[in-house]
Protein backbone atom coordinates (compact mmCIF):
# COMPACT_ATOMS: atom_id res chain seq x y z
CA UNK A 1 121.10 139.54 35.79
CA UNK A 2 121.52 141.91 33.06
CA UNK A 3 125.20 141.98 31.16
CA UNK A 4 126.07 144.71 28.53
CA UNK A 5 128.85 144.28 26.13
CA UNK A 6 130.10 145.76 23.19
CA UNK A 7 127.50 143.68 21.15
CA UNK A 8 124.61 145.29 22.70
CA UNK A 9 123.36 142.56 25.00
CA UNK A 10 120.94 143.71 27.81
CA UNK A 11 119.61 140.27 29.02
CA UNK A 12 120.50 136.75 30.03
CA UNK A 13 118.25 134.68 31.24
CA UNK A 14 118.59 130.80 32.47
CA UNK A 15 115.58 128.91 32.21
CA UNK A 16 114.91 125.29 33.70
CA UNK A 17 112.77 122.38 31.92
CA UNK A 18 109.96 121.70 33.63
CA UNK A 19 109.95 117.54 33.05
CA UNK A 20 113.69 116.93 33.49
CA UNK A 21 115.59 119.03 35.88
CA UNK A 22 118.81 118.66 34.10
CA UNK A 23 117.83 120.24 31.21
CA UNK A 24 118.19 124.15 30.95
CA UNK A 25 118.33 127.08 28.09
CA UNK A 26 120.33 130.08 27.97
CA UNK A 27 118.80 132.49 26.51
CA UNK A 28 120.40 136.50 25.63
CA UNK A 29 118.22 139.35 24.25
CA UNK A 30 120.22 141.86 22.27
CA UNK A 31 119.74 145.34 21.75
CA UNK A 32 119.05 144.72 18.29
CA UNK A 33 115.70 142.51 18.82
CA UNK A 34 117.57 138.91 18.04
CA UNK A 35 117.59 136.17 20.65
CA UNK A 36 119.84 133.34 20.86
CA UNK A 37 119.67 130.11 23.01
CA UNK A 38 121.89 127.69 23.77
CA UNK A 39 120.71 124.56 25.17
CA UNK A 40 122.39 122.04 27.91
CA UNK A 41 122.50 118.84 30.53
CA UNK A 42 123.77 119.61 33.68
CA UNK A 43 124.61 117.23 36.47
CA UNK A 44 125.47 118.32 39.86
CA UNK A 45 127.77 115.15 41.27
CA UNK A 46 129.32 115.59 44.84
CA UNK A 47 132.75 116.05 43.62
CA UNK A 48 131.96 118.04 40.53
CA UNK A 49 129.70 119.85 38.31
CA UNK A 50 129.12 118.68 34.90
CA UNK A 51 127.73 120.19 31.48
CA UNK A 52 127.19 118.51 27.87
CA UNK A 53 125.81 121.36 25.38
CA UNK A 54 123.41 119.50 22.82
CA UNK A 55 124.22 120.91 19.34
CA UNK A 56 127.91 121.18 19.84
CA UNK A 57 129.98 122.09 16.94
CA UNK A 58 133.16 120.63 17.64
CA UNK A 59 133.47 121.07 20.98
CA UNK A 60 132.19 124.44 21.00
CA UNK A 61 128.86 125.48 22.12
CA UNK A 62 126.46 126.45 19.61
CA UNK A 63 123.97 128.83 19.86
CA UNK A 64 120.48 129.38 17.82
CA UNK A 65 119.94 132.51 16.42
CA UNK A 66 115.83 132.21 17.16
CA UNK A 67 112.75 134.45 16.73
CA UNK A 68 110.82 135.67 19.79
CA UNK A 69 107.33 133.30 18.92
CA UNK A 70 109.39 130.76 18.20
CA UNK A 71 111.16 131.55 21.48
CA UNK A 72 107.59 131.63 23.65
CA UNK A 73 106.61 128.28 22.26
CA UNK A 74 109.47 126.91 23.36
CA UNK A 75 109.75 128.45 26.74
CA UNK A 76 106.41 127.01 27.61
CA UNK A 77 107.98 124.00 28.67
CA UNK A 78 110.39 126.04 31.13
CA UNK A 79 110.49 127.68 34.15
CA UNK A 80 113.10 130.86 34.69
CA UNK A 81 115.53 130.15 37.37
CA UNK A 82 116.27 132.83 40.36
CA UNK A 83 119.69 134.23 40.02
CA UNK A 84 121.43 133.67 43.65
């Protein structure tokens, strides 16, 4: 799925970890070379859907500004999920 915006973004990707299936990454390219993640638990319960972000910031999501090695080590451990 690719989202533009006033800040340039061209890409969002979800990825899923491959050892715990609760575990994803965000992860948006922009224009300008940087990539940030943002990290989360998600439990899908019969009556609802629920999300803890790890690294919050008082309340808030928090996303790492992170370099694209840095990035491919990481996403080693993941597997891209198909947008529906």
């Amino acid at each position: 799925m690719i989202k533009r915006s006033r800040a340039n973004r061209t890409e969002k990707a979800t990825y899923r970890n491959n050892r715990n299936e609760h575990k994803f990454i965000d992860v948006v390219h922009h224009g300008d070379g940087h990539y940030y993640m943002i990290q989360y638990i998600k439990h899908e319960l019969p009556e609802r859907t629920v999300v803890n972000y790890m690294g919050t910031r008082c309340g808030r999501k928090q996303k790492f500004r992170i370099g694209k090695a840095t990035l491919i080590g990481i996403l080693e451990d993941y597997t891209k999920v198909k947008e529906v």
